[in-house]
N, C-alpha and C. Protein backbone atom coordinates (compact mmCIF):
# COMPACT_ATOMS: atom_id res chain seq x y z
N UNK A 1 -7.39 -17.61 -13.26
CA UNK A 1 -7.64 -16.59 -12.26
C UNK A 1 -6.41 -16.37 -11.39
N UNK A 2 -5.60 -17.65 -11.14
CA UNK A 2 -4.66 -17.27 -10.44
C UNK A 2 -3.00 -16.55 -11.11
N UNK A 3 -3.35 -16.43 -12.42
CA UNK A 3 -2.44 -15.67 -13.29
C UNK A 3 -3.13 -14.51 -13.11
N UNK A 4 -4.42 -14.15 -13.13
CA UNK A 4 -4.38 -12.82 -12.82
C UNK A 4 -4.09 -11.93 -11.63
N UNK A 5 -4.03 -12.79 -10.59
CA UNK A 5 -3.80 -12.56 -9.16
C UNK A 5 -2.77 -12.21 -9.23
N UNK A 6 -1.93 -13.07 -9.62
CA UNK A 6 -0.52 -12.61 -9.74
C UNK A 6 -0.58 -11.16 -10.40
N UNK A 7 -0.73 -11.09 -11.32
CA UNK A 7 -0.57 -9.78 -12.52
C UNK A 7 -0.96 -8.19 -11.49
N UNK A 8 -2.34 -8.96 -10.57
CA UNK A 8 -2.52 -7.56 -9.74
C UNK A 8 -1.99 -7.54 -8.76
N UNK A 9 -1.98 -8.28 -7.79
CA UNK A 9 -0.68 -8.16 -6.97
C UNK A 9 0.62 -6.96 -7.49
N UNK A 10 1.21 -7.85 -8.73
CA UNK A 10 2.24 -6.95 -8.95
C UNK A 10 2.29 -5.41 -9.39
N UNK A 11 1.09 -5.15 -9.94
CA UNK A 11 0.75 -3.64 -10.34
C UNK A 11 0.56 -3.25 -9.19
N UNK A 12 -0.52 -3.98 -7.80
CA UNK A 12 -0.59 -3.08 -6.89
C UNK A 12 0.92 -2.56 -6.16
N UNK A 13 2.10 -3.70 -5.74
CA UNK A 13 3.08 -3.36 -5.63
C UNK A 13 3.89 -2.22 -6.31
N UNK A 14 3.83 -2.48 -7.60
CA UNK A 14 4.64 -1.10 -8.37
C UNK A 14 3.91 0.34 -8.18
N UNK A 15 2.06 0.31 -7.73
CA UNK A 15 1.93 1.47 -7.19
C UNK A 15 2.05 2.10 -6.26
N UNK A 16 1.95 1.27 -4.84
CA UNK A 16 3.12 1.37 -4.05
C UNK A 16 4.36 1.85 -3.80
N UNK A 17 5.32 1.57 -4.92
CA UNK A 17 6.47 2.38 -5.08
C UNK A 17 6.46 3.62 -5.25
N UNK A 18 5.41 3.75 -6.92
CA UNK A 18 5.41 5.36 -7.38
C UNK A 18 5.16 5.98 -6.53
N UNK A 19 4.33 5.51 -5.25
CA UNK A 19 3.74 6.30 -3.95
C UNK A 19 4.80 7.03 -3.87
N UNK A 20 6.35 6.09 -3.45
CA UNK A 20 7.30 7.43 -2.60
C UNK A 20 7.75 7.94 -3.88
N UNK A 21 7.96 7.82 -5.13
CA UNK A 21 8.48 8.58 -5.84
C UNK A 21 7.30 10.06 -6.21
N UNK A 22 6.13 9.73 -5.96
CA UNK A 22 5.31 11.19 -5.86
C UNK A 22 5.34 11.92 -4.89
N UNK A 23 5.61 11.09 -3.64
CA UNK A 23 5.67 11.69 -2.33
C UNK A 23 7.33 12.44 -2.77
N UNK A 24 8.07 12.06 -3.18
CA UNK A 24 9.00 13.04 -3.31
C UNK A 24 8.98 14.04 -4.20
N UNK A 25 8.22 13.45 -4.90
CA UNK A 25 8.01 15.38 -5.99
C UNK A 25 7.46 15.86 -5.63
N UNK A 26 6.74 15.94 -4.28
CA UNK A 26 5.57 16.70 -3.65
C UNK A 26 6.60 17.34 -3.01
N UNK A 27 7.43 16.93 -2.04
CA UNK A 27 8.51 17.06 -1.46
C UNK A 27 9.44 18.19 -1.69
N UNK A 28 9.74 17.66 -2.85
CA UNK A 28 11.03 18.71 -3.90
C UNK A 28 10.57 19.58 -4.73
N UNK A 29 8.93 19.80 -4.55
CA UNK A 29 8.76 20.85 -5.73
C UNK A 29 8.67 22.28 -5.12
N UNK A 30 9.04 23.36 -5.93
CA UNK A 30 9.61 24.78 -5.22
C UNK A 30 9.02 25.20 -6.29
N UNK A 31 8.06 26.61 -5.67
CA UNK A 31 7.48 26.36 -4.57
C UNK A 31 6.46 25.65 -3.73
N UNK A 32 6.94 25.12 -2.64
CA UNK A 32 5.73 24.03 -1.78
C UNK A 32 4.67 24.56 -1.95
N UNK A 33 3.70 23.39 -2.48
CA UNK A 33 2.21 23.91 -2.06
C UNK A 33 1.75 22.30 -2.05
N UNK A 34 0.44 22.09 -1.58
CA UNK A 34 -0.19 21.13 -1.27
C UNK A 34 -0.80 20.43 -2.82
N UNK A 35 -0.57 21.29 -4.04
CA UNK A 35 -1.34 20.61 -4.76
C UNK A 35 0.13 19.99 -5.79
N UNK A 36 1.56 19.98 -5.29
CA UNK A 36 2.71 19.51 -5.37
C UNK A 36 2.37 17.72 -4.87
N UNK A 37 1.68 17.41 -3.97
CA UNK A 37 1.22 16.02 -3.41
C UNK A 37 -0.47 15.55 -4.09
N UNK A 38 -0.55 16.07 -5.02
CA UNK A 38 -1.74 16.02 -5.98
C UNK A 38 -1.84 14.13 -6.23
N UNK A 39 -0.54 14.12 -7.26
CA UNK A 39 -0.44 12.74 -7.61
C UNK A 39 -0.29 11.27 -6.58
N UNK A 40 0.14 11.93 -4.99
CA UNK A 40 0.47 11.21 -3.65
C UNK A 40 -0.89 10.77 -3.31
N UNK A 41 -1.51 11.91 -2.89
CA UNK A 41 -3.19 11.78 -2.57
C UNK A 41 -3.90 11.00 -3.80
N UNK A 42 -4.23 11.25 -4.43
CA UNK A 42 -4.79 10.62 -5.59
C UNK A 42 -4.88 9.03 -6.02
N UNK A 43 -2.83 8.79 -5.65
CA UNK A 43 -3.03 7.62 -5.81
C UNK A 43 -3.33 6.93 -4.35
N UNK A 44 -2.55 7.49 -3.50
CA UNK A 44 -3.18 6.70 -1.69
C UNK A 44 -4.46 6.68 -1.43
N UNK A 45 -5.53 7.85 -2.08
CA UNK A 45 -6.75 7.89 -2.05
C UNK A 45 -7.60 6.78 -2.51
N UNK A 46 -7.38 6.63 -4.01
CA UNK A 46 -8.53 6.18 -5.13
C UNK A 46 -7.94 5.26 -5.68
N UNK A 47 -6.28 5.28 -6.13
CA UNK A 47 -6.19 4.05 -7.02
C UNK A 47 -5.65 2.96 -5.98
N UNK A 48 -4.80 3.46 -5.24
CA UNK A 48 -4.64 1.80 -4.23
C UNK A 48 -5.38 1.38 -3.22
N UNK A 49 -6.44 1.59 -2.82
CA UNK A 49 -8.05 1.10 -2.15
C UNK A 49 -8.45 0.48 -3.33
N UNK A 50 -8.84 1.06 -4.77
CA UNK A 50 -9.10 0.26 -5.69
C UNK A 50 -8.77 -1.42 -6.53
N UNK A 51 -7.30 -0.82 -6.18
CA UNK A 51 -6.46 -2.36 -6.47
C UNK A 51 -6.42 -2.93 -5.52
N UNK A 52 -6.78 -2.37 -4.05
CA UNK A 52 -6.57 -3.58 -3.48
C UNK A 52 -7.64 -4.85 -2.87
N UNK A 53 -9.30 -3.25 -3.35
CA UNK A 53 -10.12 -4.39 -3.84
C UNK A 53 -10.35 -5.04 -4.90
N UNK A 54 -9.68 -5.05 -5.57
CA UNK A 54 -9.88 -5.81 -7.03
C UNK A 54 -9.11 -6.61 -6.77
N UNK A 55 -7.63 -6.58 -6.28
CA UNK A 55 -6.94 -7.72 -6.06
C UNK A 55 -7.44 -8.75 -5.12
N UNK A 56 -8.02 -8.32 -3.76
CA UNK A 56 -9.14 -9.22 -2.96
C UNK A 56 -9.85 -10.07 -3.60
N UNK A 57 -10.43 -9.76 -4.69
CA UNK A 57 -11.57 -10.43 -4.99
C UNK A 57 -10.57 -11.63 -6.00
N UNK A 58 -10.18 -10.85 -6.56
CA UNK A 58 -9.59 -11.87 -7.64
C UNK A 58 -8.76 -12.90 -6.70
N UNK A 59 -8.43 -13.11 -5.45
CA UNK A 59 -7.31 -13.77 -4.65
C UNK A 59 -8.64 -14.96 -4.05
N UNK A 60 -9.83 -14.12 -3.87
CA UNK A 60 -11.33 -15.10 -3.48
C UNK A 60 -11.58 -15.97 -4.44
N UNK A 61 -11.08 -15.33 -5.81
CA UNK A 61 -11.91 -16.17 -7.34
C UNK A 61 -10.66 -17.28 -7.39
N UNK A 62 -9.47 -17.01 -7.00
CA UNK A 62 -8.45 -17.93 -7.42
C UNK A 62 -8.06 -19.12 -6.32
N UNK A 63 -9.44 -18.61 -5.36
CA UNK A 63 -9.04 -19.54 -4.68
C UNK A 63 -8.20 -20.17 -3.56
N UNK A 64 -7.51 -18.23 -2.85
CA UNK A 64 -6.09 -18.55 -2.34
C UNK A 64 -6.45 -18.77 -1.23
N UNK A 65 -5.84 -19.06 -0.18
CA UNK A 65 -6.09 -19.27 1.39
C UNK A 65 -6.89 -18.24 1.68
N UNK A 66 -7.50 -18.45 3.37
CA UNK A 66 -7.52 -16.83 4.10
C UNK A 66 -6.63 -16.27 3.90
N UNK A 67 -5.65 -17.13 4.88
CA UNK A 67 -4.28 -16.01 5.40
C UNK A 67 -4.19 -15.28 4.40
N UNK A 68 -3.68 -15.70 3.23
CA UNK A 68 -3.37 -15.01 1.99
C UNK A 68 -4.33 -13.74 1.39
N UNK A 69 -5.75 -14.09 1.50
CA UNK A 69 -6.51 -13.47 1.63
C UNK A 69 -6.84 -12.01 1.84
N UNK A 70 -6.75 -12.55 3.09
CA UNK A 70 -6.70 -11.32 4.24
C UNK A 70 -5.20 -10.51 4.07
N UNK A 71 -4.02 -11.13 4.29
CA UNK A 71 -2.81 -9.91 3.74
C UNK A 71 -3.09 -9.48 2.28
N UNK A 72 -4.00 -9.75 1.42
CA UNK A 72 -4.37 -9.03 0.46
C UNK A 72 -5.26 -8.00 0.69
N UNK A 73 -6.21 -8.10 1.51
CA UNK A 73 -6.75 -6.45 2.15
C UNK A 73 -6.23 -5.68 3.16
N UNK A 74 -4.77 -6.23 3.55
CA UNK A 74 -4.50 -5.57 4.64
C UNK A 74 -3.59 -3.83 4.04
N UNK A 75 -3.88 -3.85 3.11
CA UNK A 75 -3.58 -2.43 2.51
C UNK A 75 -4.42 -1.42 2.24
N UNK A 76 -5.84 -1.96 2.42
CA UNK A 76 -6.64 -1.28 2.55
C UNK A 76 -6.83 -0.59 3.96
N UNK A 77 -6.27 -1.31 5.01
CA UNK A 77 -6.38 -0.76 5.91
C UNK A 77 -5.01 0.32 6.51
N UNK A 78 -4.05 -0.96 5.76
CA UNK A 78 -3.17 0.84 5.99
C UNK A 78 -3.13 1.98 5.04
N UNK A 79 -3.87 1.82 4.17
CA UNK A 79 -4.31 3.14 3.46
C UNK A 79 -4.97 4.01 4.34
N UNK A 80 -5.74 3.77 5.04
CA UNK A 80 -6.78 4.09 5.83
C UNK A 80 -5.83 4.66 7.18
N UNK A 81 -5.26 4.20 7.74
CA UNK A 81 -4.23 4.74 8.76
C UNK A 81 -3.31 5.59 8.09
N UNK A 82 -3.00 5.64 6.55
CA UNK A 82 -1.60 6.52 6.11
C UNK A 82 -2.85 7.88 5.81
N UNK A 83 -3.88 8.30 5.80
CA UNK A 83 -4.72 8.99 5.71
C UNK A 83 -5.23 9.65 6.97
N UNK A 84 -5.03 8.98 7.82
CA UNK A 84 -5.57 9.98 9.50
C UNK A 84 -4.16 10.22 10.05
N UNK A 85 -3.33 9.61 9.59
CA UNK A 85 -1.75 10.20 10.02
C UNK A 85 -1.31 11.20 8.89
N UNK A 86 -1.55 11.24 7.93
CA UNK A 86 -1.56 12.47 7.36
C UNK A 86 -2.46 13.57 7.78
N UNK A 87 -3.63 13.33 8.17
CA UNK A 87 -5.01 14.32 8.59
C UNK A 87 -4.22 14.97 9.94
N UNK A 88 -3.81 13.81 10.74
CA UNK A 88 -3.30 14.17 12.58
C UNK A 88 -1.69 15.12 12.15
N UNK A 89 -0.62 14.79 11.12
CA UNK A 89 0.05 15.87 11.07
C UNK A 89 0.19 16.84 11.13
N UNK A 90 -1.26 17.44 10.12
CA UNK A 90 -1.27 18.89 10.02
C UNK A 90 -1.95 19.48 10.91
N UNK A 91 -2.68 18.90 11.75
CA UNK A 91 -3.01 19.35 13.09
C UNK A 91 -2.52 19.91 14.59
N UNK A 92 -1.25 19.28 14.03
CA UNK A 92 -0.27 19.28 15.25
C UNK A 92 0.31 20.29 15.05
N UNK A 93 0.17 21.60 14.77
CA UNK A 93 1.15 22.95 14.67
C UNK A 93 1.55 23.94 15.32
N UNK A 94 2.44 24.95 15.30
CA UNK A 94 2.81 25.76 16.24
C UNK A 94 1.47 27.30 16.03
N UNK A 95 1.51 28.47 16.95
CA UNK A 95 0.91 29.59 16.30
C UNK A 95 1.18 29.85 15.18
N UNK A 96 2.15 29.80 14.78
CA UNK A 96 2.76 29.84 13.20
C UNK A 96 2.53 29.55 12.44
N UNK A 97 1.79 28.34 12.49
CA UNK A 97 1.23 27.44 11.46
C UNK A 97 2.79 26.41 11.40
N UNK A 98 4.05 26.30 11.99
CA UNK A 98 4.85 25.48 12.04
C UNK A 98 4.85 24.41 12.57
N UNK A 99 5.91 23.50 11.97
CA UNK A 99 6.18 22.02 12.39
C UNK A 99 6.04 21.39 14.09
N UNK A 100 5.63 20.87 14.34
CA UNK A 100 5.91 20.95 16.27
C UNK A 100 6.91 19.39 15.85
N UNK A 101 7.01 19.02 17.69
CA UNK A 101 7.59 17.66 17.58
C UNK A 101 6.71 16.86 17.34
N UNK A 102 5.52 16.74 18.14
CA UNK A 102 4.48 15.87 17.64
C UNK A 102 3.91 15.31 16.19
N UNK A 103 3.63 16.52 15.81
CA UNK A 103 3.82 16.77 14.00
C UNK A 103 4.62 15.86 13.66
N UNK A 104 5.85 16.04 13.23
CA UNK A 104 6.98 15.06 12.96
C UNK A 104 6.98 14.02 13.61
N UNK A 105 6.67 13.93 14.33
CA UNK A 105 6.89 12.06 14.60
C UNK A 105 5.74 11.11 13.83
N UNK A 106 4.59 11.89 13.77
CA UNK A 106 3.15 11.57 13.50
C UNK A 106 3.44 11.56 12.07
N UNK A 107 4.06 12.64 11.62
CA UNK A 107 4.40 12.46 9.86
C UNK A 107 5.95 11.22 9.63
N UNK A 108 6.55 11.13 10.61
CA UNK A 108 7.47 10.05 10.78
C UNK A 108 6.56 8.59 10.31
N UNK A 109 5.45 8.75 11.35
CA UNK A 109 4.81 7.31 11.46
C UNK A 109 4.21 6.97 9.83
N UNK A 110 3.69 8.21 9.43
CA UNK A 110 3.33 7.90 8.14
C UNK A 110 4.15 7.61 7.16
N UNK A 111 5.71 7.42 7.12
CA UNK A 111 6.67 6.99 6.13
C UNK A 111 6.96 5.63 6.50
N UNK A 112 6.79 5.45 7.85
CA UNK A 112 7.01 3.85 7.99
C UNK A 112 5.69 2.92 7.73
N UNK A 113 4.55 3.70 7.94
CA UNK A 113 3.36 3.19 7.63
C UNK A 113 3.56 2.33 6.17
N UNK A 114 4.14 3.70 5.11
CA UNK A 114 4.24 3.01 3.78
C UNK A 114 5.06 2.21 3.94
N UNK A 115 6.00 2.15 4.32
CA UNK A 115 7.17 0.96 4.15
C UNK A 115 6.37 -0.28 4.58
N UNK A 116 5.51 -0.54 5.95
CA UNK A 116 5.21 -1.76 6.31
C UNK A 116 3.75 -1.91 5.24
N UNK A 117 3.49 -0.94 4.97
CA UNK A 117 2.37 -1.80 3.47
C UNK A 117 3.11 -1.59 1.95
N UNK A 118 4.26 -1.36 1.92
CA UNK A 118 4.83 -1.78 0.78
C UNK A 118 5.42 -3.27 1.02
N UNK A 119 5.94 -4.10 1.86
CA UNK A 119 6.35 -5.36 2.59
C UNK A 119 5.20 -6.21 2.65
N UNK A 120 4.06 -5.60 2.88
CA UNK A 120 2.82 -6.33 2.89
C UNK A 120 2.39 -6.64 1.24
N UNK A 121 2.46 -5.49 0.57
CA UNK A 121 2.07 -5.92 -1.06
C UNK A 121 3.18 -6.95 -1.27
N UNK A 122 4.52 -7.18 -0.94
CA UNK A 122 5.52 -8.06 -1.85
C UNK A 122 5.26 -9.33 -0.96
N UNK A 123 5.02 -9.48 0.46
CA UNK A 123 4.48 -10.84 0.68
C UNK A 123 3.00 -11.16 -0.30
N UNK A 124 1.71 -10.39 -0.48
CA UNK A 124 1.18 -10.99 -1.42
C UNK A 124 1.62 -11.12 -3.20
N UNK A 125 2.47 -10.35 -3.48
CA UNK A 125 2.94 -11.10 -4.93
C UNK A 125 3.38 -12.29 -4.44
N UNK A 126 4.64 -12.70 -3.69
CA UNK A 126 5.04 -13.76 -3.19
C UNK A 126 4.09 -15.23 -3.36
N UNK A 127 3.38 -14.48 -2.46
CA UNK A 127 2.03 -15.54 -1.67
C UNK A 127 1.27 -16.22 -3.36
N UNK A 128 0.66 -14.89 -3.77
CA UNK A 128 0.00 -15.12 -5.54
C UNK A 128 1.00 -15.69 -6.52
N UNK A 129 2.46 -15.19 -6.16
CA UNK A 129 3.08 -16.47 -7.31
C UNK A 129 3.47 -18.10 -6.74
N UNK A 130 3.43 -18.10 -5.83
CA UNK A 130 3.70 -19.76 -5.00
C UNK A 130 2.04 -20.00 -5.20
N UNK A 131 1.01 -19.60 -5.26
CA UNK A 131 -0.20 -20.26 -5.70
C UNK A 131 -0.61 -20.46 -7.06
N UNK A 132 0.16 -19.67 -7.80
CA UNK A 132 -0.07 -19.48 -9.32
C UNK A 132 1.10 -20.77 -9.77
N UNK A 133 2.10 -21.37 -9.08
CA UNK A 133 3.03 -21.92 -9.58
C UNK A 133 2.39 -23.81 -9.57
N UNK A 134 2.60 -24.50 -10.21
CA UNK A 134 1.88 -26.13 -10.79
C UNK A 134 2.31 -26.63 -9.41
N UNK A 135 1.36 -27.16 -9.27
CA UNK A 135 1.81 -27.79 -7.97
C UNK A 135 2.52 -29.36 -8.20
N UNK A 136 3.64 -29.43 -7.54
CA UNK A 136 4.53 -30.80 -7.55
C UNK A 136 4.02 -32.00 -6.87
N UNK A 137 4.73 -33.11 -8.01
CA UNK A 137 3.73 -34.20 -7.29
C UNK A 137 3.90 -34.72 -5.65
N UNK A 138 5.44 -34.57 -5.41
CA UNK A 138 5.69 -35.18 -4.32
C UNK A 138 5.22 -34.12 -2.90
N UNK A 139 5.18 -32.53 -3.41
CA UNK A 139 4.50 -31.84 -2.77
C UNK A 139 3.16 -31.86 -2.23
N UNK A 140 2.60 -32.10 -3.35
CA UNK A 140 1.37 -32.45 -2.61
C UNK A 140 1.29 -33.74 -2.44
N UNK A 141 1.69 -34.54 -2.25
CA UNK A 141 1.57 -36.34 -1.61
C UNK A 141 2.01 -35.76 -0.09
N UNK A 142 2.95 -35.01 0.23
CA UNK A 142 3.50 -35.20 1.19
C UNK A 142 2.66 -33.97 2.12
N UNK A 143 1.35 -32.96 1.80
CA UNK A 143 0.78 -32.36 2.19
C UNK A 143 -0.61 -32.78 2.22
């Protein structure tokens, strides 16, 4: 179980990544439209809430700490914040339907959002491969 922990951990991490690489084709595609962030939403929506309860559980079956635990659902919750900071962006607009400052900072917060739950997925691969790894004898004598 704790080989599989590992295994999801690391997929959830690599989806994570594709995040900004969709977020940039959403970005760069001409002409802008909202269904350019199709593959962004989709996966921030449905597939990484998914992995990151599946990875939860499997981190419960393998046995890992809380702590460990718990920074394994803590992406569920910034999924959940990169989703009302996306919702609060487009709210923030001029008569125009344009960018304000507020807007942008609020869509600011949502790029660092991902960064601090992409840091959060690589402390749990981390965490899932130091639990997945044989434990040493003098290590554990001395713990």
């Amino acid at each position: 179980m704790r080989r599989a922990f590992v295994i999801l951990s690391g997929v959830t991490l690599a989806v994570f990544a594709l995040q900004f690489v969709f977020a940039a084709v959403g970005a760069f595609t001409k002409p802008s439209s909202e269904d350019a962030y199709a593959l962004h939403s989709i996966t921030g929506m449905a597939v990484i809430p998914a992995l990151t309860v599946l990875t939860t559980l499997t981190a419960v079956l393998a046995k890992a700490p809380g702590r460990l635990v718990g920074l394994t659902l803590l992406p569920l919750g910034l999924t959940l914040l990169q989703a009302l900071l996306a919702a609060l962006t487009g709210t923030f607009t001029d008569e125009a339907g344009g960018s304000t400052t507020v807007g942008l900072i609020i869509g600011g917060l949502h790029a660092v959002n991902g960064i601090v739950a992409v840091h959060v997925a690589v402390g749990v691969v981390r965490g899932a491969s130091r639990l997945a790894q044989p434990a040493r004898a003098g290590v554990e004598a001395a713990a």
